[in-house]
PDB file of N, CA and C in Angstrom:
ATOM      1  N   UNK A   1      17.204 -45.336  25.075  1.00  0.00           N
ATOM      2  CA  UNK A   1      17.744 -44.568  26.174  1.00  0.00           C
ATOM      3  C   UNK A   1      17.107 -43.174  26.143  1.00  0.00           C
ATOM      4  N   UNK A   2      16.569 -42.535  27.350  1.00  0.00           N
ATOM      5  CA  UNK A   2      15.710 -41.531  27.272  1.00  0.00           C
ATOM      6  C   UNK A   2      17.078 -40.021  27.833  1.00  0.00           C
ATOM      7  N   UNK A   3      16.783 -39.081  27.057  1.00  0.00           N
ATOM      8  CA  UNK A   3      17.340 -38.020  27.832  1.00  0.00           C
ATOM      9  C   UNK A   3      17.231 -37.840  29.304  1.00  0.00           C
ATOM     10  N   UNK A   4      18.156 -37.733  30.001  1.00  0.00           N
ATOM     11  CA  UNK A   4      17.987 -37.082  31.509  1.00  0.00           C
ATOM     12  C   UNK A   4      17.195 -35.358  31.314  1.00  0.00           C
ATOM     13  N   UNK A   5      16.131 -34.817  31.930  1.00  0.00           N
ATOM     14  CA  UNK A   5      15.992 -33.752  32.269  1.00  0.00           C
ATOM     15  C   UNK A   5      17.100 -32.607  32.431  1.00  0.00           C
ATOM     16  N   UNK A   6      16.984 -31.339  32.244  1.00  0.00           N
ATOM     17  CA  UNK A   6      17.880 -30.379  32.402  1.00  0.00           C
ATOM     18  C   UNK A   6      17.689 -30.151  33.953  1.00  0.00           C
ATOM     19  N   UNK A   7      18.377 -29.452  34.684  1.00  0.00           N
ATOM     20  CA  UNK A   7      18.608 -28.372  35.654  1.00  0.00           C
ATOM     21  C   UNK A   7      17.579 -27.380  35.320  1.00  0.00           C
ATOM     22  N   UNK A   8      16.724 -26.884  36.536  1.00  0.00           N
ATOM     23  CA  UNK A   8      16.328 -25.466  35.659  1.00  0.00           C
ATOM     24  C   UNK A   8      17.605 -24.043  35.185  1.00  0.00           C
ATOM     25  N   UNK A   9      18.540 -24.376  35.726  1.00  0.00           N
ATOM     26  CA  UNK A   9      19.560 -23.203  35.761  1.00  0.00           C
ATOM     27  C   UNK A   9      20.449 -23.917  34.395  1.00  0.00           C
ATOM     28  N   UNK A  10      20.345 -25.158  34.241  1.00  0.00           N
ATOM     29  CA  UNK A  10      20.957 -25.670  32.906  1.00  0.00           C
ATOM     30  C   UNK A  10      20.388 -25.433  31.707  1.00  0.00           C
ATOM     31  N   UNK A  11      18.794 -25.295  32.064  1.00  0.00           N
ATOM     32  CA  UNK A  11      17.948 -25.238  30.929  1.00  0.00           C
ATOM     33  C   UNK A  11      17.960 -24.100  30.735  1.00  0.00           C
ATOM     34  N   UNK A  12      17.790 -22.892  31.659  1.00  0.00           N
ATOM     35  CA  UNK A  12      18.171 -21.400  30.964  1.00  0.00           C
ATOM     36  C   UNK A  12      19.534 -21.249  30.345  1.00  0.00           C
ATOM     37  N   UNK A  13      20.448 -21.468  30.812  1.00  0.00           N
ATOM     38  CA  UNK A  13      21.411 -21.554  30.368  1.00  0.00           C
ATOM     39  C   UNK A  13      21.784 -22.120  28.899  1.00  0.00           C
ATOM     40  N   UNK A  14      20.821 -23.044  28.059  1.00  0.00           N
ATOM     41  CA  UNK A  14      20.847 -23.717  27.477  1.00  0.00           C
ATOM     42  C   UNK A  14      20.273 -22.912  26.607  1.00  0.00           C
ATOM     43  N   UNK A  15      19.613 -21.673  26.767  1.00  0.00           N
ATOM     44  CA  UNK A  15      18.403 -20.905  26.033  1.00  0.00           C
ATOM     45  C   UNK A  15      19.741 -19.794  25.291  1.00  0.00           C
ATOM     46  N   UNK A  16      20.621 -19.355  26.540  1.00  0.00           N
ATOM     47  CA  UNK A  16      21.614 -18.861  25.838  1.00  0.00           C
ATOM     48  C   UNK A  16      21.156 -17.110  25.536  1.00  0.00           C
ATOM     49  N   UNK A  17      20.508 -17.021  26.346  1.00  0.00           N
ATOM     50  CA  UNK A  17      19.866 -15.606  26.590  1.00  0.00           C
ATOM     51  C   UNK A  17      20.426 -14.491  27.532  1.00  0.00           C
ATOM     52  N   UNK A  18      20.180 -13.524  27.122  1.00  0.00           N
ATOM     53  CA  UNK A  18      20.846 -12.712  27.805  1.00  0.00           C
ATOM     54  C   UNK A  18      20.891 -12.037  29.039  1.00  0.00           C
ATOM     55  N   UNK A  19      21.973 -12.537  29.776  1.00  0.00           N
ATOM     56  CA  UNK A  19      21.468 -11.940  31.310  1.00  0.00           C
ATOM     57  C   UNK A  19      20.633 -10.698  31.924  1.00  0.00           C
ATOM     58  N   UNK A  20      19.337 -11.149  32.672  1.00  0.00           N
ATOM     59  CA  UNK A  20      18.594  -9.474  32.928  1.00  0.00           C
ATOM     60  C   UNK A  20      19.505  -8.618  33.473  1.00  0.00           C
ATOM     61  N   UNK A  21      20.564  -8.982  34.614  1.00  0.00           N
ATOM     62  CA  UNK A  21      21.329  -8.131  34.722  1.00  0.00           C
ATOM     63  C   UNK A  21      21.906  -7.165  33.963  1.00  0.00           C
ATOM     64  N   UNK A  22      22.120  -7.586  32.434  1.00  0.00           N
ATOM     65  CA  UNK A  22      22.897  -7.027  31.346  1.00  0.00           C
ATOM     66  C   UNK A  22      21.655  -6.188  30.386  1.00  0.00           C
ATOM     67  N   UNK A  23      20.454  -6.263  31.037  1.00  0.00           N
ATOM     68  CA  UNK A  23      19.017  -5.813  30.736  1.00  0.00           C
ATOM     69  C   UNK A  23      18.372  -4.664  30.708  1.00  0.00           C
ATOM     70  N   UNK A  24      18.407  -3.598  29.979  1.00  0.00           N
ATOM     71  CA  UNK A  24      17.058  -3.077  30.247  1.00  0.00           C
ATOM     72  C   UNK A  24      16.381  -3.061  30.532  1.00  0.00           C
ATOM     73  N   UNK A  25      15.174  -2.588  31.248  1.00  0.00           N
ATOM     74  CA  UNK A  25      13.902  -2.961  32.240  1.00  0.00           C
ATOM     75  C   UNK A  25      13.187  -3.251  30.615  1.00  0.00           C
ATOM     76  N   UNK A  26      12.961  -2.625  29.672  1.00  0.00           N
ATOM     77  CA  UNK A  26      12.267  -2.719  28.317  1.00  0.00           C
ATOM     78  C   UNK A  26      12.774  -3.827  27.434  1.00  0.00           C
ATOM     79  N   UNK A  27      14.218  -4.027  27.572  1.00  0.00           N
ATOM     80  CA  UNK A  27      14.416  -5.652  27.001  1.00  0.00           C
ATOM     81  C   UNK A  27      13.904  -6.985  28.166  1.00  0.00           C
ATOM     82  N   UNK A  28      14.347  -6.589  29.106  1.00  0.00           N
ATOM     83  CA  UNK A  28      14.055  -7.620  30.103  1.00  0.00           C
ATOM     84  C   UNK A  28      12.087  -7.891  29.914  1.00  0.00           C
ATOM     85  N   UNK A  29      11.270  -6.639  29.894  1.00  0.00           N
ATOM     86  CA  UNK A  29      10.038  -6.743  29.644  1.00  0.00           C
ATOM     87  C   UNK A  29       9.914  -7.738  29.067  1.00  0.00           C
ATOM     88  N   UNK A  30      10.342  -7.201  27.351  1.00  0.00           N
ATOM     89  CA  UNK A  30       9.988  -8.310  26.371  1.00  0.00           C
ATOM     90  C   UNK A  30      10.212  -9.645  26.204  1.00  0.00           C
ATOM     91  N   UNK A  31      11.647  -9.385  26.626  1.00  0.00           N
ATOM     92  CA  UNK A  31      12.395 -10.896  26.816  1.00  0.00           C
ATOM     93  C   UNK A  31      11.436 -12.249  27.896  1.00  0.00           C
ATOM     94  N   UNK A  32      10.681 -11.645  28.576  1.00  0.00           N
ATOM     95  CA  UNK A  32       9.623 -12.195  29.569  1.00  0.00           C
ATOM     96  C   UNK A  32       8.623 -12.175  28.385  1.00  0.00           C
ATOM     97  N   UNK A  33       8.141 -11.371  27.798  1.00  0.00           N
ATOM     98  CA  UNK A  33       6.727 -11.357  27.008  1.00  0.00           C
ATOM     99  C   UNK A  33       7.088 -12.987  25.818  1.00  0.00           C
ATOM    100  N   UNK A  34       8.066 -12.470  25.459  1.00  0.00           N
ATOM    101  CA  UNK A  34       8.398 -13.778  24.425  1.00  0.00           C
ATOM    102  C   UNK A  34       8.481 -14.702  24.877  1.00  0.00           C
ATOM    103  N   UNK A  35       9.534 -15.149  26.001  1.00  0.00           N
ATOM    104  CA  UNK A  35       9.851 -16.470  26.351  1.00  0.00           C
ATOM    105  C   UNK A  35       8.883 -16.908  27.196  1.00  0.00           C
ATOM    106  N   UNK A  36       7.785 -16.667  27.814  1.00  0.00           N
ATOM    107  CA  UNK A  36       6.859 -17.098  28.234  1.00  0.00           C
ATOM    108  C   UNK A  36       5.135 -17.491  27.188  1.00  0.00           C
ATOM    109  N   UNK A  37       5.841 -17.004  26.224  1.00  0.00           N
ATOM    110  CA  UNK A  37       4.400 -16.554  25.492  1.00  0.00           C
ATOM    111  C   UNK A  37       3.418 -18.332  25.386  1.00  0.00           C
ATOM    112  N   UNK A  38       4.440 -18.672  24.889  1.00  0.00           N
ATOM    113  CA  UNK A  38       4.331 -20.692  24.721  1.00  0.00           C
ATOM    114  C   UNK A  38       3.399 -21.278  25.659  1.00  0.00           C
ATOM    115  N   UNK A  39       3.941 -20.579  26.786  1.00  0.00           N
ATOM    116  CA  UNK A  39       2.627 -20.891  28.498  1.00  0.00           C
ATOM    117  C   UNK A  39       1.404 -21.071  28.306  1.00  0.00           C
ATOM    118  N   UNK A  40       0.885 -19.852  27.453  1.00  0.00           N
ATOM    119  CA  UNK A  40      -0.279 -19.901  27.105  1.00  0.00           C
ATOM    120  C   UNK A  40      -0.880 -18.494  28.123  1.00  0.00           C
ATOM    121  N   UNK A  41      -2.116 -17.961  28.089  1.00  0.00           N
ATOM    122  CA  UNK A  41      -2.579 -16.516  28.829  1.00  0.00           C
ATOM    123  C   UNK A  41      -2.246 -17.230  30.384  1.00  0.00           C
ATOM    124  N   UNK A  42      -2.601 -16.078  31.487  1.00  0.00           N
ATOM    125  CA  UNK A  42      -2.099 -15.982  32.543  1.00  0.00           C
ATOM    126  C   UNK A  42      -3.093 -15.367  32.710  1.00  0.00           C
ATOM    127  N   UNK A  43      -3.821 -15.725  34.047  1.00  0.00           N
ATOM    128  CA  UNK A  43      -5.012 -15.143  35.223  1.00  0.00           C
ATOM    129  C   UNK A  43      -4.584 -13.427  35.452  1.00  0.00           C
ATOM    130  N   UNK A  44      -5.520 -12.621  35.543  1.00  0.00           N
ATOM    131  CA  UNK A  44      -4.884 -11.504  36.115  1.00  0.00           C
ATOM    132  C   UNK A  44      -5.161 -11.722  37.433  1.00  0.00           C
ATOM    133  N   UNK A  45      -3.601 -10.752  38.253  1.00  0.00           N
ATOM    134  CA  UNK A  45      -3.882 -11.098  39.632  1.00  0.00           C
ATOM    135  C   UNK A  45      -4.126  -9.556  40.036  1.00  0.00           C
ATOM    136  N   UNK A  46      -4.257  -9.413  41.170  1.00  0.00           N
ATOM    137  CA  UNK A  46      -4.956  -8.330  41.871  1.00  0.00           C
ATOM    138  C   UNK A  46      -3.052  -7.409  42.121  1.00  0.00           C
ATOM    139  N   UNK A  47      -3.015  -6.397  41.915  1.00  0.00           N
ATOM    140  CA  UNK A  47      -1.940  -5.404  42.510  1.00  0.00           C
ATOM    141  C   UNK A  47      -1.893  -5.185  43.833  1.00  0.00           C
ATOM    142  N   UNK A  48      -0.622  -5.474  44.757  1.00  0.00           N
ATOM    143  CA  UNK A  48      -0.476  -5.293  45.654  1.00  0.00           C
ATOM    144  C   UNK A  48       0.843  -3.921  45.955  1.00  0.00           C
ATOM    145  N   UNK A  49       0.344  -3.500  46.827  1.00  0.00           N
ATOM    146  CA  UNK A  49       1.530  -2.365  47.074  1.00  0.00           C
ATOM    147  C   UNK A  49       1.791  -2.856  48.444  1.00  0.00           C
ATOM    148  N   UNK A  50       3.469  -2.569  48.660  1.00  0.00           N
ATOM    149  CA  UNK A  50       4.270  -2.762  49.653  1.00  0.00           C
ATOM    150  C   UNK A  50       4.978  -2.148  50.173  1.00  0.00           C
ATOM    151  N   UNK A  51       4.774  -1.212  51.311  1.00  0.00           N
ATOM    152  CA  UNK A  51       6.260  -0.255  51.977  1.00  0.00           C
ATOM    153  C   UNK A  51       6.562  -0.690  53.079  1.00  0.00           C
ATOM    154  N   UNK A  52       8.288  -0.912  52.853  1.00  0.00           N
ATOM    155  CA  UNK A  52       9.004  -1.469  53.482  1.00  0.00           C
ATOM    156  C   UNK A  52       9.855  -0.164  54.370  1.00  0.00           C
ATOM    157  N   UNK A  53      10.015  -0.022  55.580  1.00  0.00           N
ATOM    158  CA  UNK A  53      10.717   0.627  55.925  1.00  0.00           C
ATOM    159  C   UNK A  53      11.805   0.171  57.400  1.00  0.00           C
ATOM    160  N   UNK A  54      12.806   0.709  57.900  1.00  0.00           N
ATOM    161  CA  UNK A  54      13.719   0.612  58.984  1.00  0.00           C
ATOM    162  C   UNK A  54      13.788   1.671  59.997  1.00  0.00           C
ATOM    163  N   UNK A  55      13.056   0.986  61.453  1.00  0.00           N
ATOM    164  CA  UNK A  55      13.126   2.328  62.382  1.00  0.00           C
ATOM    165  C   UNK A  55      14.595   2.028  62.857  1.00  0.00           C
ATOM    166  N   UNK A  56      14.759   2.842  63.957  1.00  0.00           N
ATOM    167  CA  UNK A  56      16.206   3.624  64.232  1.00  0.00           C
ATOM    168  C   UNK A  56      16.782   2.411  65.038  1.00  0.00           C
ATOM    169  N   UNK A  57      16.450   1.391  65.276  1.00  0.00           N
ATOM    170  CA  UNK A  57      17.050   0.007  66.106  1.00  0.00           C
ATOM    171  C   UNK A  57      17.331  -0.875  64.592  1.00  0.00           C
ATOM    172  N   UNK A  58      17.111  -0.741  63.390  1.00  0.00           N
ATOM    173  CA  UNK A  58      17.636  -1.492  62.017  1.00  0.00           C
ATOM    174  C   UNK A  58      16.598  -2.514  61.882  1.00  0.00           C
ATOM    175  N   UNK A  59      15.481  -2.732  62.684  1.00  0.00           N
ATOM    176  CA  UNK A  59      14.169  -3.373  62.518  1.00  0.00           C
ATOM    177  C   UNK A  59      13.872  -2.934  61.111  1.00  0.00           C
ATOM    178  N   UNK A  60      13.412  -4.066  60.525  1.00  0.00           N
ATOM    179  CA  UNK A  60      12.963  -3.865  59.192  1.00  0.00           C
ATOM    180  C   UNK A  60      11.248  -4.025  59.174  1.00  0.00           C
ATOM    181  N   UNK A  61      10.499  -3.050  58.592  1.00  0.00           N
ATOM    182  CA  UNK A  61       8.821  -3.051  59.037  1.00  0.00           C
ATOM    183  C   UNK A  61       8.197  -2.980  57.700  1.00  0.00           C
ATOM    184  N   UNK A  62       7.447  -3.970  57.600  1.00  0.00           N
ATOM    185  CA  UNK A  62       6.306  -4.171  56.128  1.00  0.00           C
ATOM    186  C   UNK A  62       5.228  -3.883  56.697  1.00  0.00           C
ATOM    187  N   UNK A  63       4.965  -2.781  55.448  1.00  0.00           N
ATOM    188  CA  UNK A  63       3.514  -2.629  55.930  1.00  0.00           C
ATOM    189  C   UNK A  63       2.742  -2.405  54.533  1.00  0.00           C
ATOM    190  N   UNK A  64       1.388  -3.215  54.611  1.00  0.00           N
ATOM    191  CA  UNK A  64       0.992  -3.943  53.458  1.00  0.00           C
ATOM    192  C   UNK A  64      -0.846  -2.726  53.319  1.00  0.00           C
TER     193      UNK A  64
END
């Protein structure tokens, strides 16, 4: 009889880690640096900047 697969929200859950909410931007960092490390390297991607703003009708405007 084979295990059923987790949930992805079961499988974090299962990790038993600590909510980013409850995070530091500097624990949350690491906490990403570690639990991903297993992945293996990652492509660098190109930086994008994004400003988002609201004119006076509550239109919301991206501008890239």
């Amino acid at each position: 009889m084979s295990a059923e697969p987790l949930e992805p929200y079961d499988a974090l859950a299962a990790l038993n880690l600590k909510p980013i909410k409850d995070s530091t931007p500097t624990e949350s960092r690491e906490s990403m640096r570690t639990h991903t490390a297993a992945l293996g390297p990652f492509e660098d991607v190109a930086a994008v900047a994004v400003t988002v703003a609201q004119d006076g009708n509550g239109v919301v405007i991206v501008i890239t």
